[in-house]
N, C-alpha and C. Protein backbone atom coordinates (compact mmCIF):
# COMPACT_ATOMS: atom_id res chain seq x y z
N UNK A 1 0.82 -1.19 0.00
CA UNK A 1 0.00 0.00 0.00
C UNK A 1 0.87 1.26 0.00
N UNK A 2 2.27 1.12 0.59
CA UNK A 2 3.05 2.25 0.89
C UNK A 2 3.68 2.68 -0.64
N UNK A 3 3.74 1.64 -1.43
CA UNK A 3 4.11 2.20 -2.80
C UNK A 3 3.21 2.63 -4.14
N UNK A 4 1.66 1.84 -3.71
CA UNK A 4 0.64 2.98 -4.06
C UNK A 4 0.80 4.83 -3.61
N UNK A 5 0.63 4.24 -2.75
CA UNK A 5 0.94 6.36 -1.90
C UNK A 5 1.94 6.89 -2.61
N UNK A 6 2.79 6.12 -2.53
CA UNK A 6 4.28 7.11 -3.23
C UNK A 6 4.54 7.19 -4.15
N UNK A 7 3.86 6.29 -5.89
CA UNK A 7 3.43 6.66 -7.00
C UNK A 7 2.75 7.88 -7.07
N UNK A 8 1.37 7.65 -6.43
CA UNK A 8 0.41 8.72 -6.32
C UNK A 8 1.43 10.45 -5.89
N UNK A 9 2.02 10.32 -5.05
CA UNK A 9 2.62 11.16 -4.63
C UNK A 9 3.29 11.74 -5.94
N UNK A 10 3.99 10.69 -6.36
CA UNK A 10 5.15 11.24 -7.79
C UNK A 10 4.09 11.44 -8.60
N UNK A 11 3.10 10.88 -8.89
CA UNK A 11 2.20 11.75 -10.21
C UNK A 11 2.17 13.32 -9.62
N UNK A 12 1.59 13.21 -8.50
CA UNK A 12 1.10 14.32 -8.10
C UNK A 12 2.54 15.85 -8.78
N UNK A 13 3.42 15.70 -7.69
CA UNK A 13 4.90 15.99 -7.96
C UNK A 13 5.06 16.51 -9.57
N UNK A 14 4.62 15.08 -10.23
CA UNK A 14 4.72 15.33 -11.76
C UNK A 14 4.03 16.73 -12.62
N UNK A 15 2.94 16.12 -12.18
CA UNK A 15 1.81 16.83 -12.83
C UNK A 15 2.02 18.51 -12.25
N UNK A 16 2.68 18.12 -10.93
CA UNK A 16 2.81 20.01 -10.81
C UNK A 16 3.68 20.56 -11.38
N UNK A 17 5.16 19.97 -11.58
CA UNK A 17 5.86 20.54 -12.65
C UNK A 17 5.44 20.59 -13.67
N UNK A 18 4.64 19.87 -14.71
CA UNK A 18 3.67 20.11 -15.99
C UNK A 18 3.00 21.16 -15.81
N UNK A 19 2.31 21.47 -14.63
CA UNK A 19 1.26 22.47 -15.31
C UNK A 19 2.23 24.03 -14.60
N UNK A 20 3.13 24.24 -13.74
CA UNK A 20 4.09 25.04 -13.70
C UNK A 20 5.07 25.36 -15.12
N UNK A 21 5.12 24.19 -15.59
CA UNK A 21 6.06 24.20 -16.75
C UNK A 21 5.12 25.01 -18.20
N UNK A 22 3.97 24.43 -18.00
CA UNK A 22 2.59 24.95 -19.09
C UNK A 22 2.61 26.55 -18.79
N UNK A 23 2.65 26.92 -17.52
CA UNK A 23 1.58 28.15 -17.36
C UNK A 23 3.27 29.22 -17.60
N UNK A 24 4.55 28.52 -17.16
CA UNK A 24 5.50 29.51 -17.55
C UNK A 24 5.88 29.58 -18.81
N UNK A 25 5.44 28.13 -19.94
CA UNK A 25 6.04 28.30 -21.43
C UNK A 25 4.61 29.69 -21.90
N UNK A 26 3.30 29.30 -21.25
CA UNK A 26 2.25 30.22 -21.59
C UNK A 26 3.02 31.97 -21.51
N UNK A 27 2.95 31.96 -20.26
CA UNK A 27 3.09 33.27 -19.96
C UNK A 27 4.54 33.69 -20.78
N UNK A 28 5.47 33.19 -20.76
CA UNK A 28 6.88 33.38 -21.43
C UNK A 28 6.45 34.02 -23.13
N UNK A 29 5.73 32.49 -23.63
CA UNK A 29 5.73 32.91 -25.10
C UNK A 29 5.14 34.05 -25.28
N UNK A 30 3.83 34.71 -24.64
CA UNK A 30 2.67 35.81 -24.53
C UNK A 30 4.24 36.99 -24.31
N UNK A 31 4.58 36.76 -23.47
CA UNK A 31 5.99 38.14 -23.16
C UNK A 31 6.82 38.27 -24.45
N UNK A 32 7.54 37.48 -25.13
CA UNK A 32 8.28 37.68 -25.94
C UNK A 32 7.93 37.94 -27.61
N UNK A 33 6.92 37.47 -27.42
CA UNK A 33 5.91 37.75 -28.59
C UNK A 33 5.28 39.10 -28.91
N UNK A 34 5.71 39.90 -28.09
CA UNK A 34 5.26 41.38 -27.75
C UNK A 34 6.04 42.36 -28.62
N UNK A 35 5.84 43.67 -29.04
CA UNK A 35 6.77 44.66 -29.89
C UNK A 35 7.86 45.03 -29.00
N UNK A 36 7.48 44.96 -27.69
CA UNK A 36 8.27 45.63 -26.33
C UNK A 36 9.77 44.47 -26.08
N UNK A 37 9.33 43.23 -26.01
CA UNK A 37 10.41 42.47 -26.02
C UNK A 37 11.24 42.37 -27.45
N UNK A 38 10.83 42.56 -28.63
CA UNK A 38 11.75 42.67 -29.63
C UNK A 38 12.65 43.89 -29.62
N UNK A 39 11.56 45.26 -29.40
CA UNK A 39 12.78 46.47 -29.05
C UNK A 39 13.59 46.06 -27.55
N UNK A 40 13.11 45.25 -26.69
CA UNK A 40 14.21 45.42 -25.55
C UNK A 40 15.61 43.92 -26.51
N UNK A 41 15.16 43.46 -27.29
CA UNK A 41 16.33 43.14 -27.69
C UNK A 41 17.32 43.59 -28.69
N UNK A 42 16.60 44.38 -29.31
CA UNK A 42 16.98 45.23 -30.44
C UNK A 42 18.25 46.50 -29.71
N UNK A 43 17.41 46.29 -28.53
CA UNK A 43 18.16 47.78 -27.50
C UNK A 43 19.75 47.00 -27.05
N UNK A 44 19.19 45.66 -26.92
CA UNK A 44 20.56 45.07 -26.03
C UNK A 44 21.92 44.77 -26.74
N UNK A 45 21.03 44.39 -28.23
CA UNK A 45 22.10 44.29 -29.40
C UNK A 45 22.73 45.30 -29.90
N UNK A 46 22.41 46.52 -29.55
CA UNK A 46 22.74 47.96 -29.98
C UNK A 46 23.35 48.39 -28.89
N UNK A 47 23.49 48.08 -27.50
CA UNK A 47 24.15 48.36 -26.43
C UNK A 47 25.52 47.67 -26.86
N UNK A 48 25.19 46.52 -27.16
CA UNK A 48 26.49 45.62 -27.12
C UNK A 48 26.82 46.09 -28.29
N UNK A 49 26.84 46.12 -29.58
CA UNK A 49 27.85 46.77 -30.36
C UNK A 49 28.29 48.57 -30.18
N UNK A 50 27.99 49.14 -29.20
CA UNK A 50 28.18 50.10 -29.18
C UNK A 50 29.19 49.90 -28.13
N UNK A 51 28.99 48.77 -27.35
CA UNK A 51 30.27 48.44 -26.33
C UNK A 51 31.37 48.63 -27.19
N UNK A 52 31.47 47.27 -28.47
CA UNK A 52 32.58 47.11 -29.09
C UNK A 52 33.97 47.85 -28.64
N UNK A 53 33.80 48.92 -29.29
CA UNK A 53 35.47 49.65 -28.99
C UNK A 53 35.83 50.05 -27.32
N UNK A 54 34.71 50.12 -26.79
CA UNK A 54 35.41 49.80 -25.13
C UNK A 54 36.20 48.49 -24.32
N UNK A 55 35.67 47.59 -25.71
CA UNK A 55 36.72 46.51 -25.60
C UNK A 55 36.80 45.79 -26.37
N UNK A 56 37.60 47.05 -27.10
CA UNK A 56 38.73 46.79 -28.43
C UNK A 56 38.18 45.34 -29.32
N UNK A 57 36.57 45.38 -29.38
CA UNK A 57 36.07 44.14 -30.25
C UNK A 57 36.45 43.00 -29.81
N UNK A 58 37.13 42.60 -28.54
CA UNK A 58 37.77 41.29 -27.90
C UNK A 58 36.90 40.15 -28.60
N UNK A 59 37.34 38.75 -28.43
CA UNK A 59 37.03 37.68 -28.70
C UNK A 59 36.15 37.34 -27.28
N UNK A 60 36.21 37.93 -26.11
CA UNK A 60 35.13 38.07 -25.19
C UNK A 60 34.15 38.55 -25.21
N UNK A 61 34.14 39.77 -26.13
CA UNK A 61 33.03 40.84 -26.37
C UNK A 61 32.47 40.18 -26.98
N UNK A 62 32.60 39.57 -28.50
CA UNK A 62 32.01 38.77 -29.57
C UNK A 62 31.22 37.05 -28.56
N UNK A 63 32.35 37.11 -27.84
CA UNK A 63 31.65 35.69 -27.20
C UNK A 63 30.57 36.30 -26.20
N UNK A 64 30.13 37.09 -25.22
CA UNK A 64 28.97 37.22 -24.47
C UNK A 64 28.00 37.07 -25.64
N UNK A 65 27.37 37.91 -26.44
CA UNK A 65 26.36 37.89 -27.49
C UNK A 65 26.18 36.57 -28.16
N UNK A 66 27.53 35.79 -28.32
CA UNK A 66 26.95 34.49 -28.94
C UNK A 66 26.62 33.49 -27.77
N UNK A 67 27.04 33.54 -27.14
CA UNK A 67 26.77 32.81 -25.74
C UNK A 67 25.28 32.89 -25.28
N UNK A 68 25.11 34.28 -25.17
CA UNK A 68 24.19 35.08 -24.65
C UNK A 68 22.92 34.21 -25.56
N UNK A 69 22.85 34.43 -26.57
CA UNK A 69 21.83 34.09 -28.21
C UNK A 69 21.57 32.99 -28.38
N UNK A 70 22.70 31.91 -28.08
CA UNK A 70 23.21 30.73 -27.92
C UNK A 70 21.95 30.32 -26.98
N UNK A 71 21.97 30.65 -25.78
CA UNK A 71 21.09 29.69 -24.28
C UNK A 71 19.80 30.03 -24.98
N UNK A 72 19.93 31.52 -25.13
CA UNK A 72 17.93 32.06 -25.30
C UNK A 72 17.57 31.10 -25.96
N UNK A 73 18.38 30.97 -27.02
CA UNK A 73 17.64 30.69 -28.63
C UNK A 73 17.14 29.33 -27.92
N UNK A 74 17.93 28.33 -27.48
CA UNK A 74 17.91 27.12 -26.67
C UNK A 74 16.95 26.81 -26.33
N UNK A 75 16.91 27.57 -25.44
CA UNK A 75 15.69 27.34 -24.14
C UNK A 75 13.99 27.96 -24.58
N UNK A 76 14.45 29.10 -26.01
CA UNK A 76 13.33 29.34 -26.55
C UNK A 76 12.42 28.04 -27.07
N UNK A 77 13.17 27.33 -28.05
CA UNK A 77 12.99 26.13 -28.63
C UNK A 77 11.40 25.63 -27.82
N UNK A 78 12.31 25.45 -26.54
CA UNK A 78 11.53 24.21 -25.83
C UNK A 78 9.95 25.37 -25.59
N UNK A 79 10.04 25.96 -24.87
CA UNK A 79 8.86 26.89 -24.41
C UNK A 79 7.90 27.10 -25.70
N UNK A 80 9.20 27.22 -26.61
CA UNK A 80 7.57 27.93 -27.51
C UNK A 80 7.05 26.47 -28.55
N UNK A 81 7.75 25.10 -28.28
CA UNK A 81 6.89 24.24 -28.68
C UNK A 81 5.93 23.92 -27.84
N UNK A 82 6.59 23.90 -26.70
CA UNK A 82 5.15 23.72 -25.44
C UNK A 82 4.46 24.09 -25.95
N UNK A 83 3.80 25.42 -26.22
CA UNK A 83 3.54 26.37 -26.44
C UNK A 83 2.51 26.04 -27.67
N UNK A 84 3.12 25.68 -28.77
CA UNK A 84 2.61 25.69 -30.14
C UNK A 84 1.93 24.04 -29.95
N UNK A 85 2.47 22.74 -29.09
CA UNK A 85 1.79 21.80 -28.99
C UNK A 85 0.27 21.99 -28.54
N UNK A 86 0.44 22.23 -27.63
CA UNK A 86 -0.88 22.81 -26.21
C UNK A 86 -1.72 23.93 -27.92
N UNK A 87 -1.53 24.43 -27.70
CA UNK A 87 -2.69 25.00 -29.06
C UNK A 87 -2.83 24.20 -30.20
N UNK A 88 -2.44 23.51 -30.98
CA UNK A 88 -2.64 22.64 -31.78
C UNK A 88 -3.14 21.57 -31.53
N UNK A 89 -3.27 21.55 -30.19
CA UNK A 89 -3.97 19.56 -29.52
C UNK A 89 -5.60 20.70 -29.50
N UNK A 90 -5.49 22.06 -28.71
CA UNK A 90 -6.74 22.23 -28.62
C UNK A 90 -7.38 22.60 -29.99
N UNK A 91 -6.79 23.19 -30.96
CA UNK A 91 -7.44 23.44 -32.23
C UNK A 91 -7.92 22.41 -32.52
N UNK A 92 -7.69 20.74 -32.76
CA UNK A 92 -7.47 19.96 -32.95
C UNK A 92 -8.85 19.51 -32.07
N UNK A 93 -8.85 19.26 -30.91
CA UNK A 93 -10.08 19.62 -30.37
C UNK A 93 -11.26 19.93 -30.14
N UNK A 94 -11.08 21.61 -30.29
CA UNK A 94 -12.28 22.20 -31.35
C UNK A 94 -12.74 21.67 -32.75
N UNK A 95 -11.99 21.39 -33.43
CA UNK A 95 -12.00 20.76 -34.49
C UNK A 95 -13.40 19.72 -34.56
N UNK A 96 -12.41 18.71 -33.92
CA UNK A 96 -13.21 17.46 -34.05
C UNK A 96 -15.03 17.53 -33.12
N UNK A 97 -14.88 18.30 -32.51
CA UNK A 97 -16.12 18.83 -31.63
C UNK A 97 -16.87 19.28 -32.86
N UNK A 98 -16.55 20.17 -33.76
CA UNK A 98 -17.21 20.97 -34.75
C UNK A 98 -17.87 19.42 -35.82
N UNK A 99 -16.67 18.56 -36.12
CA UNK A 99 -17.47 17.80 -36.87
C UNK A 99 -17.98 16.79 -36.27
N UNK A 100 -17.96 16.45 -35.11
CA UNK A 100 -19.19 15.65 -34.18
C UNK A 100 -19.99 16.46 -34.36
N UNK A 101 -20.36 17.00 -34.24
CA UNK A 101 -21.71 18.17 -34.04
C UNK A 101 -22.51 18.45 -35.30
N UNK A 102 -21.97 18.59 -36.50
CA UNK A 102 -22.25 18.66 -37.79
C UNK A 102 -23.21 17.57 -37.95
N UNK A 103 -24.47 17.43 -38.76
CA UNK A 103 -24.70 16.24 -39.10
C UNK A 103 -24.07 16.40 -41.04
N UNK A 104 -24.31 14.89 -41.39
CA UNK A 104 -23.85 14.54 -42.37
C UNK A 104 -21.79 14.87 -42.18
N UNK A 105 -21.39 15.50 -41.35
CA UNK A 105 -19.47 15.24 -41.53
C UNK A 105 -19.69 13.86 -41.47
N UNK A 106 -17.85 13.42 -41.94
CA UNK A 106 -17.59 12.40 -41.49
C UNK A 106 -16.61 12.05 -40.45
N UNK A 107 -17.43 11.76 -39.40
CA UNK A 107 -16.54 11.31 -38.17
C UNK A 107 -14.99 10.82 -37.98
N UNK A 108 -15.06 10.07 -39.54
CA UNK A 108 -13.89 9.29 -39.78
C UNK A 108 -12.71 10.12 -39.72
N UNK A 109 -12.94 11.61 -39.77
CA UNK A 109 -11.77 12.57 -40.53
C UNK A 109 -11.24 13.13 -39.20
N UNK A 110 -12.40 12.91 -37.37
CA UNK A 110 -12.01 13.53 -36.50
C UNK A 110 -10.06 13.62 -36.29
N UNK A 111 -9.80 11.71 -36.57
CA UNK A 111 -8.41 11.17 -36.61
C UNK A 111 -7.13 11.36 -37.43
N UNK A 112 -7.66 12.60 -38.15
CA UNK A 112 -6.49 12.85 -39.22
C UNK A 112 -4.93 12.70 -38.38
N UNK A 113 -4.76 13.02 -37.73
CA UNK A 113 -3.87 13.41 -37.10
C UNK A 113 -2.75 11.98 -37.04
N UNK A 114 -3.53 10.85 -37.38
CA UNK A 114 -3.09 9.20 -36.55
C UNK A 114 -2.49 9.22 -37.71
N UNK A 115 -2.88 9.17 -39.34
CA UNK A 115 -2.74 8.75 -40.51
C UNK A 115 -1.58 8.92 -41.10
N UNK A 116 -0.46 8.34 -42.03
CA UNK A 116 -0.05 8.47 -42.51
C UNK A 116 0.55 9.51 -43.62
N UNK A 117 1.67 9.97 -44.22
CA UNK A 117 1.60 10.88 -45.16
C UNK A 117 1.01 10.80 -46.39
N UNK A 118 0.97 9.23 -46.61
CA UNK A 118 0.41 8.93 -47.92
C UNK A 118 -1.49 8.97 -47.95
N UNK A 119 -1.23 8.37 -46.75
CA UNK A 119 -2.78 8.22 -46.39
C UNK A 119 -3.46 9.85 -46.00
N UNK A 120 -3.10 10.94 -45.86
CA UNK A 120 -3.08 11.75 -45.67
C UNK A 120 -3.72 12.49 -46.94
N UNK A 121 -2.28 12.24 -48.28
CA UNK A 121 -2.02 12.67 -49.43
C UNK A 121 -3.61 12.29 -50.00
N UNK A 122 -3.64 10.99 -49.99
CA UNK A 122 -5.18 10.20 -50.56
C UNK A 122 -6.17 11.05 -50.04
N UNK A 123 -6.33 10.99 -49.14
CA UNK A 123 -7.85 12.20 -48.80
C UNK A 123 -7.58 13.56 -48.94
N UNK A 124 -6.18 13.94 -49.21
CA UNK A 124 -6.55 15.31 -49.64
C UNK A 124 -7.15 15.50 -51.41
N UNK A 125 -6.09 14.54 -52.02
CA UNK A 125 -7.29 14.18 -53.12
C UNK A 125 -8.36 14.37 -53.09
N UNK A 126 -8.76 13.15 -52.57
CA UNK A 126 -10.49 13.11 -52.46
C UNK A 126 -11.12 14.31 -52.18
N UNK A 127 -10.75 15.07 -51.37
CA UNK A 127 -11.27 16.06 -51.36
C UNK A 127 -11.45 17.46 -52.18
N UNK A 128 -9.89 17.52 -52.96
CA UNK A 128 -9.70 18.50 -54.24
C UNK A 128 -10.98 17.85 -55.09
N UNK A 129 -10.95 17.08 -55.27
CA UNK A 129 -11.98 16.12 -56.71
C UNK A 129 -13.46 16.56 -56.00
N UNK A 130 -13.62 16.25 -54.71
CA UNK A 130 -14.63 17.25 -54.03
C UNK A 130 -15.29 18.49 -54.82
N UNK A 131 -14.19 19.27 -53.94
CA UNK A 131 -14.47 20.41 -54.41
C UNK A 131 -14.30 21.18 -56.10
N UNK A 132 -13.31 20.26 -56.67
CA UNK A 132 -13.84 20.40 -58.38
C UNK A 132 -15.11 20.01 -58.81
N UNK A 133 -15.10 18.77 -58.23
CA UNK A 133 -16.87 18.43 -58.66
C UNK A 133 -17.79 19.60 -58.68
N UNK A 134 -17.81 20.11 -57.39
CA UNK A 134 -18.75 20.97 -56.77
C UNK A 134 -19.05 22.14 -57.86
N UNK A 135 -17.55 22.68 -57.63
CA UNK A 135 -17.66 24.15 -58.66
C UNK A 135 -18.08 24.11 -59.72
N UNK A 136 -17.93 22.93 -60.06
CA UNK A 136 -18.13 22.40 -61.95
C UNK A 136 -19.38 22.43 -62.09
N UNK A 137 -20.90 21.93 -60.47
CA UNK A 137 -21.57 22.00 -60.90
C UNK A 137 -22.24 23.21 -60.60
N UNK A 138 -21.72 24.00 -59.96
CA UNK A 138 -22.72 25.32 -59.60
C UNK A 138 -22.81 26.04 -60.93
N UNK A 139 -21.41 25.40 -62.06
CA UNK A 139 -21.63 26.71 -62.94
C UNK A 139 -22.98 26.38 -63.50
């Protein structure tokens, strides 16, 4: 029973770093995505080459900025897929809600997501030929 509890415990544990980890890639991407954070980097990159000749262009000077660009860019990666996953599961979501709800959709299409590229390719067909049909007959 004591290692029931202490699973439970580690989900628990888990799940709070997930949704800590969610609500800071949230709030992060919403900040940097802003006009204000591109000019505060625009400002920092213009600080630092204006450093330059205070030190004589060093191979230190050149290394903070790549260093510096280096982690962000890094650590951007991860946040803003969080980021772009978590909205695409819910579009995805909405989605399939919209064609449950529809009568006559086909349910079958809620699963695009499972399918293959080829299998993918095939119903987008089907569906161009769709919509040629269609136009062909309204004229």
């Amino acid at each position: 029973m004591e290692s029931v509890n202490k699973r439970r415990q580690e989900k628990v544990a888990g799940a709070g770093f997930k949704e800590t980890f969610r609500g800071f890639s949230k709030r992060t991407a919403d900040l940097v995505g802003t006009p204000a954070a591109f000019l505060a980097a625009v400002g920092l990159i213009v600080v630092w080459a204006f450093s330059g000749p205070s030190f004589h262009f060093s191979d230190t000077w050149q290394l903070v900025i790549n260093t510096g660009t280096t982690i962000i860019t890094f650590l951007m990666v991860f946040l803003i897929q969080n980021t772009q996953n978590r909205d695409s599961r819910a579009i995805h979501l909405k989605l399939d809600e919209l064609i449950k709800a529809v009568g006559g959709a086909r349910n079958s299409v809620i699963d695009l997501d499972r399918l293959s590229d080829e299998q993918l390719k095939t119903l987008e067909d089907q569906y161009k030929k769709l919509c040629t049909g269609g136009a062909a007959q309204k004229r």
